[in-house]
N, C-alpha and C. Protein backbone atom coordinates (compact mmCIF):
# COMPACT_ATOMS: atom_id res chain seq x y z
N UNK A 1 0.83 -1.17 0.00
CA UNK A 1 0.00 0.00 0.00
C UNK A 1 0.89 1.24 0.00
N UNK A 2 0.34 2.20 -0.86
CA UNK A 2 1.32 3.28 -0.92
C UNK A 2 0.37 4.38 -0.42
N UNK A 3 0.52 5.43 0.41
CA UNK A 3 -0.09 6.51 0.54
C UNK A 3 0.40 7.28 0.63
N UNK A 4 -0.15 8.24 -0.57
CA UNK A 4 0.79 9.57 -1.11
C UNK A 4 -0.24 10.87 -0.78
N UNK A 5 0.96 12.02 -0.64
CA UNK A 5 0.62 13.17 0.44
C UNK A 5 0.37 14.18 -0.62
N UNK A 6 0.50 14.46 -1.88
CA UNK A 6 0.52 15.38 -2.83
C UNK A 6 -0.63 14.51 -3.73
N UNK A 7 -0.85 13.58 -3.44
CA UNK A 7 -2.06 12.88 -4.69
C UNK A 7 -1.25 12.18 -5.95
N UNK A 8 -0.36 12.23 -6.11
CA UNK A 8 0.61 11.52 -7.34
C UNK A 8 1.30 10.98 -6.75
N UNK A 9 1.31 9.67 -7.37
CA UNK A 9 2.07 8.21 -7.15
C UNK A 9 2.68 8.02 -7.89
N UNK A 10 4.39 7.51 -7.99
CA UNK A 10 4.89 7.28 -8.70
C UNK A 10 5.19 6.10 -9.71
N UNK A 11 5.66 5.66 -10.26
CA UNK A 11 5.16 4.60 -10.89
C UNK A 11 5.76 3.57 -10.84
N UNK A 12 5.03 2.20 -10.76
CA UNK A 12 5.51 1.09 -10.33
C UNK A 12 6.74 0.68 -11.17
N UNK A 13 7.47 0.99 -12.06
CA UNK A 13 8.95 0.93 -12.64
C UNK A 13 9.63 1.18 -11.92
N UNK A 14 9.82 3.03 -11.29
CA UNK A 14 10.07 3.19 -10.66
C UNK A 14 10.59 2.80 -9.04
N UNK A 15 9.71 2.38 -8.44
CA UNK A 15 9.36 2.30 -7.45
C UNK A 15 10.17 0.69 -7.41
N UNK A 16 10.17 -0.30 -8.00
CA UNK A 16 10.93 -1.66 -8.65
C UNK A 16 12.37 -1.22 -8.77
N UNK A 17 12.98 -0.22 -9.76
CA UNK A 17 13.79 0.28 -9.40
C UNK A 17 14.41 0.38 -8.26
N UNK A 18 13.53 1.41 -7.42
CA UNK A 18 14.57 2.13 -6.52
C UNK A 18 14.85 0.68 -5.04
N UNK A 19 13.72 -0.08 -5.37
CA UNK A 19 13.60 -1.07 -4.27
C UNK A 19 14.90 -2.36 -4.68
N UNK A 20 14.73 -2.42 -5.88
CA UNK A 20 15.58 -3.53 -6.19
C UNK A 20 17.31 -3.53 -5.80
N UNK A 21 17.83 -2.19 -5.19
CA UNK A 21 19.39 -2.22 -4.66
C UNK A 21 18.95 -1.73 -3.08
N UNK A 22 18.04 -2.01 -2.64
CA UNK A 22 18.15 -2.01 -1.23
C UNK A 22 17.58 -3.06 -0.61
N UNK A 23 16.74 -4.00 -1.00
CA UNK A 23 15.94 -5.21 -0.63
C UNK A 23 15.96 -5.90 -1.35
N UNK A 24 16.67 -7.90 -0.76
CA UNK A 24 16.35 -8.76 -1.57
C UNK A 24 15.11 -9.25 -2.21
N UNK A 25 15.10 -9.91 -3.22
CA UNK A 25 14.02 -10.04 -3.94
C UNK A 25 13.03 -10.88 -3.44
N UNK A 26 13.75 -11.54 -2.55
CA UNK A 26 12.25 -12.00 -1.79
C UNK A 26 11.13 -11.26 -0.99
N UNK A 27 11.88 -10.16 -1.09
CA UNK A 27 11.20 -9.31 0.36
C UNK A 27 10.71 -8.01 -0.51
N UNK A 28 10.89 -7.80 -1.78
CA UNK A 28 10.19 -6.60 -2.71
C UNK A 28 8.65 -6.88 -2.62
N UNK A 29 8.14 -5.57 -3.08
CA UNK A 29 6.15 -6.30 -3.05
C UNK A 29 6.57 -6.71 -4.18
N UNK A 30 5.18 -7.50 -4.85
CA UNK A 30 4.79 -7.98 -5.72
C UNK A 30 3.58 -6.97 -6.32
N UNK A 31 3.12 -6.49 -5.81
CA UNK A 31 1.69 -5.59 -6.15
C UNK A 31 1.94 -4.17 -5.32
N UNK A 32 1.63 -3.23 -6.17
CA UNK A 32 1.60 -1.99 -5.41
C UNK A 32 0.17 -1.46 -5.70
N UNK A 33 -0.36 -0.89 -4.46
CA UNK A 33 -1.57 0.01 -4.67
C UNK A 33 -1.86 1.07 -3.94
N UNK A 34 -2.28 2.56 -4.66
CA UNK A 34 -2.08 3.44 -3.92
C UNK A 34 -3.74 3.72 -3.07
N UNK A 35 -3.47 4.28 -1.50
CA UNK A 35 -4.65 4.77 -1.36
C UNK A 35 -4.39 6.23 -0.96
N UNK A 36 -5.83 6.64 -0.27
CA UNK A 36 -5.44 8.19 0.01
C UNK A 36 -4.96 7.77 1.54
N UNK A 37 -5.63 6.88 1.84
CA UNK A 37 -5.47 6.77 3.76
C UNK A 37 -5.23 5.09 3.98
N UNK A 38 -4.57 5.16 4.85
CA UNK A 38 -4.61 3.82 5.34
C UNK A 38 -6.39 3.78 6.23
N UNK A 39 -7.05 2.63 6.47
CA UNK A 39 -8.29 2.40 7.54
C UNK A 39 -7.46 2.45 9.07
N UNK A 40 -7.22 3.10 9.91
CA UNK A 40 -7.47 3.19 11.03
C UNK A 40 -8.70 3.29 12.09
N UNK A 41 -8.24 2.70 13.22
CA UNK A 41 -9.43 2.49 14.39
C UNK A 41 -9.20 3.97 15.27
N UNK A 42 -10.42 3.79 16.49
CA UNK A 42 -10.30 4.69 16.83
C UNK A 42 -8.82 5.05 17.81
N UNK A 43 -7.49 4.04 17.99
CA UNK A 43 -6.88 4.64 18.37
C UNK A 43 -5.49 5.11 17.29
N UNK A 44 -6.15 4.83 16.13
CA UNK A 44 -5.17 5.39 15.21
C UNK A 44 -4.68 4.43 14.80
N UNK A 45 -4.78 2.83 15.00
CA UNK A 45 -3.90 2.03 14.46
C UNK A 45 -4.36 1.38 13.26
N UNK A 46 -3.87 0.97 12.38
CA UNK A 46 -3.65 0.81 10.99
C UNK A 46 -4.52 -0.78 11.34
N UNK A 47 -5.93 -1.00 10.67
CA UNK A 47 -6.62 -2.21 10.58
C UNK A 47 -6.32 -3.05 9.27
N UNK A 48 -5.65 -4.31 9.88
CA UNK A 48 -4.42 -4.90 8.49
C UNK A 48 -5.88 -5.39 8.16
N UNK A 49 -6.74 -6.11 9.29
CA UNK A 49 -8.19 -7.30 8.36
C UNK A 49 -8.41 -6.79 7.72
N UNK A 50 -9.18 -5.24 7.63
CA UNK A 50 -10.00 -4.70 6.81
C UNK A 50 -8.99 -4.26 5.27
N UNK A 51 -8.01 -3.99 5.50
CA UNK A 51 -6.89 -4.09 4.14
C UNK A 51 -6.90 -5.22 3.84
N UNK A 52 -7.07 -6.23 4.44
CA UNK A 52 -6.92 -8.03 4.05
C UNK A 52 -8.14 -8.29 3.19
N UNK A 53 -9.29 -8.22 3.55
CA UNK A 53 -10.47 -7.70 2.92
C UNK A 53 -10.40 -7.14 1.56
N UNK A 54 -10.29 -5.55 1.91
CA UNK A 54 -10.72 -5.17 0.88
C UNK A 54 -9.95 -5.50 -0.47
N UNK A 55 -8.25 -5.99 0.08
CA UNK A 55 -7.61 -6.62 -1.09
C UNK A 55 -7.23 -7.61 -1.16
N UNK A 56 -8.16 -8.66 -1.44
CA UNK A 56 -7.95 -9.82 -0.93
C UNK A 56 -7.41 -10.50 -2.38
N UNK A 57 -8.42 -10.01 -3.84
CA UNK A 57 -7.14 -10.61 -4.66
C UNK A 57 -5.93 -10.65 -4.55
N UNK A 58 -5.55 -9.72 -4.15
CA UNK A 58 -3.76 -9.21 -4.10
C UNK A 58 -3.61 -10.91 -3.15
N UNK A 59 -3.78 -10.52 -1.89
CA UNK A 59 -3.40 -11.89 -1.49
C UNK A 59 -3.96 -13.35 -1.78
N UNK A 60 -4.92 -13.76 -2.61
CA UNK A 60 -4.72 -15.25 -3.10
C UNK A 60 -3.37 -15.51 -3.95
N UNK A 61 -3.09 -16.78 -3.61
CA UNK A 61 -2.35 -17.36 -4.31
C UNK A 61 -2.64 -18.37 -5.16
């Protein structure tokens, strides 16, 4: 999940790029998707289910 502060996301070439000389390749995403917000609860913490949910293609295998 990418969440960008100006509204433009850069592009997944990019972004493959800049990841590929700092993290082995096992550990790069596979899928990038931008939102405006992460879902947080009411104490601010980041709700992974409801991201599990709503992108759940991303995670079948």
């Amino acid at each position: 999940m990418l969440v960008t502060t100006n509204g433009t996301a850069p592009e997944d070439t990019e972004l493959t790029e800049l990841l590929a000389n700092q993290l082995a390749r096992y550990k790069q995403p596979r899928a990038y998707r931008v939102v405006e917000q992460l879902p947080r609860n009411v104490m601010g913490k980041v709700q992974k289910a409801q991201l599990r949910e709503q992108f759940a293609d991303i995670f079948a295998f």
